[in-house]
Protein backbone atom coordinates (compact mmCIF):
# COMPACT_ATOMS: atom_id res chain seq x y z
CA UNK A 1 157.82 -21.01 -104.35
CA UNK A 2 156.92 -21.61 -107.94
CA UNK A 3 153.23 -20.56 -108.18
CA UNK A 4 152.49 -23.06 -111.30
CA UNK A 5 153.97 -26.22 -113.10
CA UNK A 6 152.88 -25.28 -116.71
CA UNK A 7 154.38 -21.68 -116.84
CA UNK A 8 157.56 -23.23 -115.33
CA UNK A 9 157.32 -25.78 -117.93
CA UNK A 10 156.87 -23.42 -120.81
CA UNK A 11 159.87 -21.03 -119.74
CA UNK A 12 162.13 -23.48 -119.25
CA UNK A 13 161.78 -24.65 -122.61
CA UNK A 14 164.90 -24.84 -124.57
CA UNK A 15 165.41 -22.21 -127.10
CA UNK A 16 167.76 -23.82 -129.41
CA UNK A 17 167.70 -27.79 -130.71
CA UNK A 18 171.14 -29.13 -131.33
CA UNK A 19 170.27 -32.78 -132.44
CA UNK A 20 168.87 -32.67 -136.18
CA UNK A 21 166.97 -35.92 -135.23
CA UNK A 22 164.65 -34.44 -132.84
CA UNK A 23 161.31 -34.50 -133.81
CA UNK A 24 159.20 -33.32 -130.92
CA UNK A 25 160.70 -31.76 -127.05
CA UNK A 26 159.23 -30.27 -124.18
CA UNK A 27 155.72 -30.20 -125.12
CA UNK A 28 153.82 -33.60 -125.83
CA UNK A 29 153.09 -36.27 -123.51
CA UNK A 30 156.89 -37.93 -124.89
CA UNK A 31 159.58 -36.85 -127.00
CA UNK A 32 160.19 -37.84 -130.00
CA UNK A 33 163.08 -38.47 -132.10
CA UNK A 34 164.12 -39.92 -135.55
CA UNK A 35 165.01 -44.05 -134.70
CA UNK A 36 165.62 -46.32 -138.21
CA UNK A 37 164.02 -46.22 -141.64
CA UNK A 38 160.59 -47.94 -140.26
CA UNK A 39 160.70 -46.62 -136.53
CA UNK A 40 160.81 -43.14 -134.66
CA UNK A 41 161.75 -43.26 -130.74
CA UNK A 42 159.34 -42.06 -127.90
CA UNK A 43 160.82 -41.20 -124.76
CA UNK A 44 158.36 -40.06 -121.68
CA UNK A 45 159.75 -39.64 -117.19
CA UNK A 46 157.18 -39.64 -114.53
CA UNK A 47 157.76 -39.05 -111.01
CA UNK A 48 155.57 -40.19 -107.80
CA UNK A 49 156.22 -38.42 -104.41
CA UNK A 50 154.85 -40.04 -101.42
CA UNK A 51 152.78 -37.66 -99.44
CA UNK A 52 152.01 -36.23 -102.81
CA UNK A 53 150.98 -38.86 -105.34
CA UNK A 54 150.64 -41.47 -102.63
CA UNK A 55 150.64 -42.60 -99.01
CA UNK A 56 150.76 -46.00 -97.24
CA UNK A 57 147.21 -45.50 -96.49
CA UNK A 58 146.46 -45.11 -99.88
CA UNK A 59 148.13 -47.60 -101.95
CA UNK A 60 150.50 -50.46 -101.39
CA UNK A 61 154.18 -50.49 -102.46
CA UNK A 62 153.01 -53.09 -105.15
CA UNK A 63 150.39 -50.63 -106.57
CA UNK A 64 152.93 -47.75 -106.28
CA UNK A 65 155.47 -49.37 -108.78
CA UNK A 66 152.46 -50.70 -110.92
CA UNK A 67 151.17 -47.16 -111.23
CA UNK A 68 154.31 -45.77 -111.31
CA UNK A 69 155.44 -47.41 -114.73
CA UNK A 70 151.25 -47.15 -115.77
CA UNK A 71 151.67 -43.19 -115.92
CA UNK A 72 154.76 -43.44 -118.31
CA UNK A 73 153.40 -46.24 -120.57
CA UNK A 74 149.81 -43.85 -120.70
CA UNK A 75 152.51 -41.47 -122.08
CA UNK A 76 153.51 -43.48 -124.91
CA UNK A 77 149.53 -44.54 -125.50
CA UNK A 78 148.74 -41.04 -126.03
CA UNK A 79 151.26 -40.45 -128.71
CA UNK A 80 149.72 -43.86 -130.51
CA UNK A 81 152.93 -45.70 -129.48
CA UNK A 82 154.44 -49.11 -128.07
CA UNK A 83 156.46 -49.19 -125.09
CA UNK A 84 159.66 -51.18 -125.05
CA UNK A 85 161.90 -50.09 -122.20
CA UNK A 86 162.18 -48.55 -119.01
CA UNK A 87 164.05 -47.67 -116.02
CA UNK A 88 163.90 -46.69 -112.50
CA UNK A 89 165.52 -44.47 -109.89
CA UNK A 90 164.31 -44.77 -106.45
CA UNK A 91 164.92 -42.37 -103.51
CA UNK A 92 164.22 -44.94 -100.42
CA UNK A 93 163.80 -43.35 -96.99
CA UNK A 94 164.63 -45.49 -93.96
CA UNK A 95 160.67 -46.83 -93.43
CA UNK A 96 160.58 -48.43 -96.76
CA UNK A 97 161.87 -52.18 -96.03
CA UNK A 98 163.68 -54.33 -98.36
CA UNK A 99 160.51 -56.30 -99.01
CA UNK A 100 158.46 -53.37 -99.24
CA UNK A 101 160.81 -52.19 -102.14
CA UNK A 102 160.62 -55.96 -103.42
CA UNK A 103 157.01 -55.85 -103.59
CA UNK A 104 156.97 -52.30 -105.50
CA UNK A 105 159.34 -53.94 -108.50
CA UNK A 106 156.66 -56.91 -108.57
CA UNK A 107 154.33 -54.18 -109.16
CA UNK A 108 155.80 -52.76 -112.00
CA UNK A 109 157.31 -56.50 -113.54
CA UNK A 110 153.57 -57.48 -113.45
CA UNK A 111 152.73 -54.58 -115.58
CA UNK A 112 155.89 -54.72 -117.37
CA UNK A 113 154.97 -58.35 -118.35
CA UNK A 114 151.51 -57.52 -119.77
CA UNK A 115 153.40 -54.90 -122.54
CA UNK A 116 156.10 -57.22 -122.88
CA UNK A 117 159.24 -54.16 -122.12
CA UNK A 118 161.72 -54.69 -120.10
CA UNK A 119 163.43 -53.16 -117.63
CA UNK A 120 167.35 -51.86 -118.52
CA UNK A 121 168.67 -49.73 -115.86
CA UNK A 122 168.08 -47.43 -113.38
CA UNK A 123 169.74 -45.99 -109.83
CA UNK A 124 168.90 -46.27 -106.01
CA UNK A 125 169.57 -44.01 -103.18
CA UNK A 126 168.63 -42.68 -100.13
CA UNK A 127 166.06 -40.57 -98.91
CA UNK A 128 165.81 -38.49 -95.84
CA UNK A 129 161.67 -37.98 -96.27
CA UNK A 130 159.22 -40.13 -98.47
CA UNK A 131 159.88 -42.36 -101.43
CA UNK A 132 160.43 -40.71 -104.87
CA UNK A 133 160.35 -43.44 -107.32
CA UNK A 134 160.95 -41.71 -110.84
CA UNK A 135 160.22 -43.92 -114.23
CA UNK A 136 161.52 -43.32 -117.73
CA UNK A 137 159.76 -45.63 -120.50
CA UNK A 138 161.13 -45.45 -123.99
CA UNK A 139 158.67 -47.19 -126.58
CA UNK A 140 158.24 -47.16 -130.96
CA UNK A 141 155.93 -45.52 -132.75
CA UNK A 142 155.89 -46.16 -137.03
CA UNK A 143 158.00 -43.43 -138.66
CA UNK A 144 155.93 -40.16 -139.01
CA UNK A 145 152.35 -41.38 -137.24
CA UNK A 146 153.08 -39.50 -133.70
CA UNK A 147 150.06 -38.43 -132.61
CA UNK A 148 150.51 -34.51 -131.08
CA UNK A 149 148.16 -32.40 -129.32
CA UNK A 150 148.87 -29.80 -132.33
CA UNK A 151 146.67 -31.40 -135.09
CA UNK A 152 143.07 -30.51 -133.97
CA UNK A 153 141.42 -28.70 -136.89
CA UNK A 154 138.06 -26.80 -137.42
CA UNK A 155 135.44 -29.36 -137.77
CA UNK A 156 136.96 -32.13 -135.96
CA UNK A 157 134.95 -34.18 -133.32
CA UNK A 158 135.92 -34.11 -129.95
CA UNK A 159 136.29 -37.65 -128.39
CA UNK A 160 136.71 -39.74 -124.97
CA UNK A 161 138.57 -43.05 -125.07
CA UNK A 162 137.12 -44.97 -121.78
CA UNK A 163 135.32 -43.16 -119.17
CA UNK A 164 136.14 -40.35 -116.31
CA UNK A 165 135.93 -39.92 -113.01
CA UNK A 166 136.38 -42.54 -111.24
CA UNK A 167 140.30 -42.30 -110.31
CA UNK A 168 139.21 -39.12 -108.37
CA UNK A 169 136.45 -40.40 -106.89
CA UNK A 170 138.44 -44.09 -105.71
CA UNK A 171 141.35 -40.78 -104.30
CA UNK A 172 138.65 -39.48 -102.10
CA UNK A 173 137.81 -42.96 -100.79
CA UNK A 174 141.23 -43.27 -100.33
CA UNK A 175 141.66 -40.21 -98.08
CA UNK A 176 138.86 -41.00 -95.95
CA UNK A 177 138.99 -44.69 -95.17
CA UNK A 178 142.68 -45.89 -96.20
CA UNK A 179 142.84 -49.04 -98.84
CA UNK A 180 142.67 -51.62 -95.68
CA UNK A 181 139.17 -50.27 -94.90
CA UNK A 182 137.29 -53.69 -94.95
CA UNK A 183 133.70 -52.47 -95.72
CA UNK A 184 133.93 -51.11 -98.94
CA UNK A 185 131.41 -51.91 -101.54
CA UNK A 186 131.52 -53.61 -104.82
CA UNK A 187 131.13 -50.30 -106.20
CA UNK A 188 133.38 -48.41 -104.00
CA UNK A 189 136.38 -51.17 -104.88
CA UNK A 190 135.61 -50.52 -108.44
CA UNK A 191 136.36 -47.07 -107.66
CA UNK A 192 139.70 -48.02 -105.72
CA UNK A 193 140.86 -50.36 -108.56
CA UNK A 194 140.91 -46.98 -110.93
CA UNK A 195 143.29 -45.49 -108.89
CA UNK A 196 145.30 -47.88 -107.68
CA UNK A 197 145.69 -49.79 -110.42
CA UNK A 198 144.93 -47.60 -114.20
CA UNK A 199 145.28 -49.41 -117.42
CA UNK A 200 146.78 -47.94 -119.79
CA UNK A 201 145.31 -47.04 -123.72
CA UNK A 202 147.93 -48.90 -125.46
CA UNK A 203 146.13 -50.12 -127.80
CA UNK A 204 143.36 -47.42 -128.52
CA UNK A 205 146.44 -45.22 -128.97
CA UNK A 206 147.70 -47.65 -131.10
CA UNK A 207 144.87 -48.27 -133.61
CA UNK A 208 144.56 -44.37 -134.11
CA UNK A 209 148.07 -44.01 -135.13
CA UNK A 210 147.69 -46.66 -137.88
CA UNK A 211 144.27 -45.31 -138.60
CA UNK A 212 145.63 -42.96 -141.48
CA UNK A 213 143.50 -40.00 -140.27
CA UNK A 214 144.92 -37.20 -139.04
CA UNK A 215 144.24 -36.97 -134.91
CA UNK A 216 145.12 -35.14 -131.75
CA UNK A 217 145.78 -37.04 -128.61
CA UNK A 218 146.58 -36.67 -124.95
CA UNK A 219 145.95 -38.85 -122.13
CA UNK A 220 144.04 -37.65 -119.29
CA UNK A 221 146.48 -37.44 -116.32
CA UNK A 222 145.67 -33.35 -115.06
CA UNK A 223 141.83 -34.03 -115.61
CA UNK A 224 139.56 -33.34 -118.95
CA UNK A 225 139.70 -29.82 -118.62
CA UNK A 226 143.03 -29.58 -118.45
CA UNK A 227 143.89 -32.02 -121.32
CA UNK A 228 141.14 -30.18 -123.82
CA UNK A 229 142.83 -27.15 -122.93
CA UNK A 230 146.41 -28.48 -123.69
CA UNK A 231 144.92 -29.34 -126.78
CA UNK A 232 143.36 -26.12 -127.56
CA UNK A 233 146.58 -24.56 -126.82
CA UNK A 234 148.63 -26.67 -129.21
CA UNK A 235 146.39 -26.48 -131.97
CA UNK A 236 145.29 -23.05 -131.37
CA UNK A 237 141.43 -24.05 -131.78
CA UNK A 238 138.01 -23.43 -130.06
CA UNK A 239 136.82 -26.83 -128.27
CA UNK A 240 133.40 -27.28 -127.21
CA UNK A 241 132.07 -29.98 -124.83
CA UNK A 242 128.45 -31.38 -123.89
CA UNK A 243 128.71 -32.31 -120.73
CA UNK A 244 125.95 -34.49 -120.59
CA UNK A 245 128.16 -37.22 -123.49
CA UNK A 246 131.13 -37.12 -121.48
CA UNK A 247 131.65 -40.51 -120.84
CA UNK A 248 131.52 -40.38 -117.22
CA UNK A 249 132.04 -43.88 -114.96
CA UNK A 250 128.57 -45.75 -114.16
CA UNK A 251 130.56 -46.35 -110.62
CA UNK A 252 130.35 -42.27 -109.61
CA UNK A 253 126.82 -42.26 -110.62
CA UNK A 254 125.39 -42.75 -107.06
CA UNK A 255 126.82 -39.15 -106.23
CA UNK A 256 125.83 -35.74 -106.78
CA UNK A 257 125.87 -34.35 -109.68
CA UNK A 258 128.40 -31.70 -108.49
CA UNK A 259 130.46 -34.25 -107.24
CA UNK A 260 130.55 -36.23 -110.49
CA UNK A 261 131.07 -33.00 -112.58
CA UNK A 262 134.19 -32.47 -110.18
CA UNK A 263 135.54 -36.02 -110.75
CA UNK A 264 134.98 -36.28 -114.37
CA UNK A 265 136.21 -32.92 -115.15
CA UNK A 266 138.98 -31.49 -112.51
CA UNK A 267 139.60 -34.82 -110.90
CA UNK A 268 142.57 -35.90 -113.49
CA UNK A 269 144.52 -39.84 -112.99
CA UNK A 270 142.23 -41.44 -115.09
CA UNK A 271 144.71 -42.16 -117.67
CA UNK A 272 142.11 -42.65 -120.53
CA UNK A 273 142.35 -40.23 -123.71
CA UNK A 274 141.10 -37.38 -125.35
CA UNK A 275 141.52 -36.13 -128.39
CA UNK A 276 140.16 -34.94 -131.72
CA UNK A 277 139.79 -36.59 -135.35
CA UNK A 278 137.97 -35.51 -138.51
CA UNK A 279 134.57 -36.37 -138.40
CA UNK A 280 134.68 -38.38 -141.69
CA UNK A 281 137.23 -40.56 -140.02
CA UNK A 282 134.65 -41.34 -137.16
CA UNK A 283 132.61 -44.32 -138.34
CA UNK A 284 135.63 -46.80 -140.00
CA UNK A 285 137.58 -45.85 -136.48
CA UNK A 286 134.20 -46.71 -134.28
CA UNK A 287 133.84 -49.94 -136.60
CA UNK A 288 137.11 -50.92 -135.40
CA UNK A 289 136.86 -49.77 -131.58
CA UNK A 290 133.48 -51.75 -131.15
CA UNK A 291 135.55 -54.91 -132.64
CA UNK A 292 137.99 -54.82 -130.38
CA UNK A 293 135.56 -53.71 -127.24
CA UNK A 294 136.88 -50.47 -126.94
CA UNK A 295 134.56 -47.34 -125.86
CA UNK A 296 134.96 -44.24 -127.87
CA UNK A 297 132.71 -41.44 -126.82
CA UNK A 298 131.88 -37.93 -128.95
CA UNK A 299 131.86 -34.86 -126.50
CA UNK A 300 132.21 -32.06 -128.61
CA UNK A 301 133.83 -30.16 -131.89
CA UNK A 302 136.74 -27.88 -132.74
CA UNK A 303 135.67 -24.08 -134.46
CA UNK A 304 137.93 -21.66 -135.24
CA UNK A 305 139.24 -18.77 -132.99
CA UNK A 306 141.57 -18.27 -130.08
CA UNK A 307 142.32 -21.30 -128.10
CA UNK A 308 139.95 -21.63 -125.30
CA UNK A 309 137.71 -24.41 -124.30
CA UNK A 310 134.07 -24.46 -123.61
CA UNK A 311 131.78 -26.56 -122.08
CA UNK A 312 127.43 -26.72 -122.41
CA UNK A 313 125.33 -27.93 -119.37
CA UNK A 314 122.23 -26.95 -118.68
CA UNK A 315 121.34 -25.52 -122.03
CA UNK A 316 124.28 -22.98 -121.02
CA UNK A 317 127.66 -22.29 -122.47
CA UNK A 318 130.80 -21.30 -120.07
CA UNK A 319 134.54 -20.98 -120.36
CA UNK A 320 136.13 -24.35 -119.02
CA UNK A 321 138.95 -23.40 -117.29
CA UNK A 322 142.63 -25.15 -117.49
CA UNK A 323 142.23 -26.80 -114.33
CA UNK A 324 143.30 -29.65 -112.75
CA UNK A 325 146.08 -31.43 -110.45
CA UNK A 326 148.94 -28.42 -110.65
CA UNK A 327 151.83 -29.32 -108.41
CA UNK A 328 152.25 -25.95 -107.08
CA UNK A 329 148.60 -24.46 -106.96
C-alpha cells in the first residue's frame, strides 16, 4: 500500500512536457496553460470518496455535490483565478437513489449559480462500494498573474485569508452526533456549516492577482501546516509562524487550547488561503480587503535557508511539521 500521497505525487511527475503552451503541471493547486492574448487557462480535479471524505451521517447528498465542486473552485481561488466550467463523473453504488443523486447536482447547480460556470460534461457509472463523485473545474486567470506557491521571498509577510479551524472541529461533531443530531448549538451549527458547506476565496484570490505585487498562494485544504510547508518547499524559504495571530475561528474558542491548536493547524478543509506577499505591498492590499469585508491576517515572515517551517508558542520556537489529511498515512 502506498505509504504517502505527496511522494507518490512527486514521482509520478512527468519528466518531459510535450505541449509548448504549458505553463505550470503537477505541482500547484491547478494547471496552467497558455489560453488567448488576454487569458491563460486553469485547470484543477478533485475527488470525494464516501467513507473517506464523507458519510450519510455526515453530510447530505446536496452538501456532497456543493462541496464537491467548492474544493475545485478553492483550487482556482488559490491561483487568483475565475472559474468558468466544470464537469462531473460519478461512480453510483446501488444505495444512492435517483433523487438522492438529484439532490447532489442541486448541490453543486446552487454553487455553480453563485460563480456563474456552467456545467459541460461529465460521465456516470456504477459502483460496487460508496459514491466517488470526481469534479474537474476549468476557470481564467489574466495572462501571466498565476499566483504559485514558488514566489515567497526573504522578507515577505506570512498571511491568513479567513480563519481556521473550524471545518475540523464541525468533522468531529460530525463523527460523534451525525448532521440530523437535533440539539446542536448555535455555535456548534456554525461549526457544521464550515464543513458542510465551505465558501470558496474567489474573490480574495482574485484581488491579489490584480494586485501587481508579487505573492504566493495556496488554499488550505491538507491543514496550515501542510500548506506553509508546500510553500516552503516551492519557494525554497524559511517560514515562521506566531501562533497566537493565526486567525483561528471565534466558534472553536470554547475548547482547549490543544484542541484548537489541532484544528487550526493539522485539521485541513477549511478552504481559506495562505500565502506570502512583500511587506510593502501589505497596507494598499489591507486597504482594499477591509473595503470589500474581507479578513486578512499576518502570521509570520519568510528568511532565508532550507525550506522548513517554524512555528512560536509559548515564547518557544519548534519545527512545524508537514502534516495534515494524507490519504495513505
Amino acid at each position: 500500500m502506498l505509504k504517502d500521497e505527496f511522494d507518490f505525487i512527486n514521482k509520478i511527475k512527468p519528466k518531459t512536457i510535450y505541449q509548448s503552451s504549458l505553463k505550470k503541471g503537477i505541482g500547484d493547486d491547478s494547471a496552467v496553460f497558455e489560453g488567448n492574448s488576454r487569458f491563460d487557462e486553469l485547470i484543477c480535479m478533485d475527488t470525494m470518496v464516501e467513507g473517506i471524505h464523507f458519510t450519510k451521517q455526515t453530510m447530505t447528498p446536496f452538501m456532497v455535490g456543493y462541496k464537491a465542486l467548492a474544493v475545485n473552485i478553492s483550487d482556482i481561488a488559490a491561483m487568483g483565478g475565475l472559474p468558468t466550467y466544470y464537469l462531473v463523473s460519478i461512480a453510483v453504488p446501488t444505495d444512492w437513489t435517483e433523487e438522492d443523486l438529484n439532490q447532489l447536482y442541486s448541490g453543486m447547480t446552487k454553487l455553480g449559480n453563485d460563480y456563474s460556470i456552467d456545467l459541460i460534461g461529465g460521465d456516470t457509472v456504477s459502483s460496487k462500494r460508496g459514491l466517488v463523485v470526481t469534479v474537474t473545474v476549468c476557470g481564467r486567470i489574466e495572462k501571466g498573474k498565476s499566483l504559485y506557491r514558488s514566489q515567497a521571498r526573504e522578507d515577505d509577510y506570512v498571511f491568513v485569508i479567513g480563519e481556521v479551524g473550524a471545518s475540523a472541529a464541525g468533522l468531529d461533531l460530525l463523527l460523534k452526533y451525525g448532521h440530523h443530531h437535533s440539539t446542536y448549538t448555535e455555535n456548534e451549527e456554525k461549526l457544521l456549516h464550515a464543513h458542510q458547506l465551505p465558501k470558496p476565496q474567489v474573490e480574495a484570490g482574485h484581488i491579489l492577482a490584480k494586485s501587481e505585487e508579487r505573492i504566493s498562494l495556496n488554499d488550505i485544504s491538507d491543514g496550515l501546516a501542510s500548506e506553509a510547508n508546500e510553500i516552503a518547499e516551492a519557494s525554497n524559504v524559511v517560514l515562521t509562524i506566531d501562533y497566537e495571530k493565526v486567525p483561528r475561528s471565534p466558534f472553536i474558542q470554547t475548547y482547549s487550547e490543544e484542541q484548537q491548536r489541532k484544528w487550526s493547524l493539522f485539521g485541513g478543509e477549511d478552504y481559506q488561503l495562505v500565502g506570502t506577499m512583500p511587506k510593502a505591498a501589505y497596507p494598499k492590499i489591507n486597504q482594499t480587503f477591509n473595503q470589500k469585508g474581507i479578513k486578512l491576517t499576518i502570521i509570520g515572515e519568510v528568511t532565508s535557508g532550507e525550506a522548513n517551517v517554524y512555528i512560536t508558542m509559548n515564547n518557544q520556537k519548534e519545527q512545524l511539521p508537514k502534516k495534515g489529511f494524507n490519504h495513505f498515512k
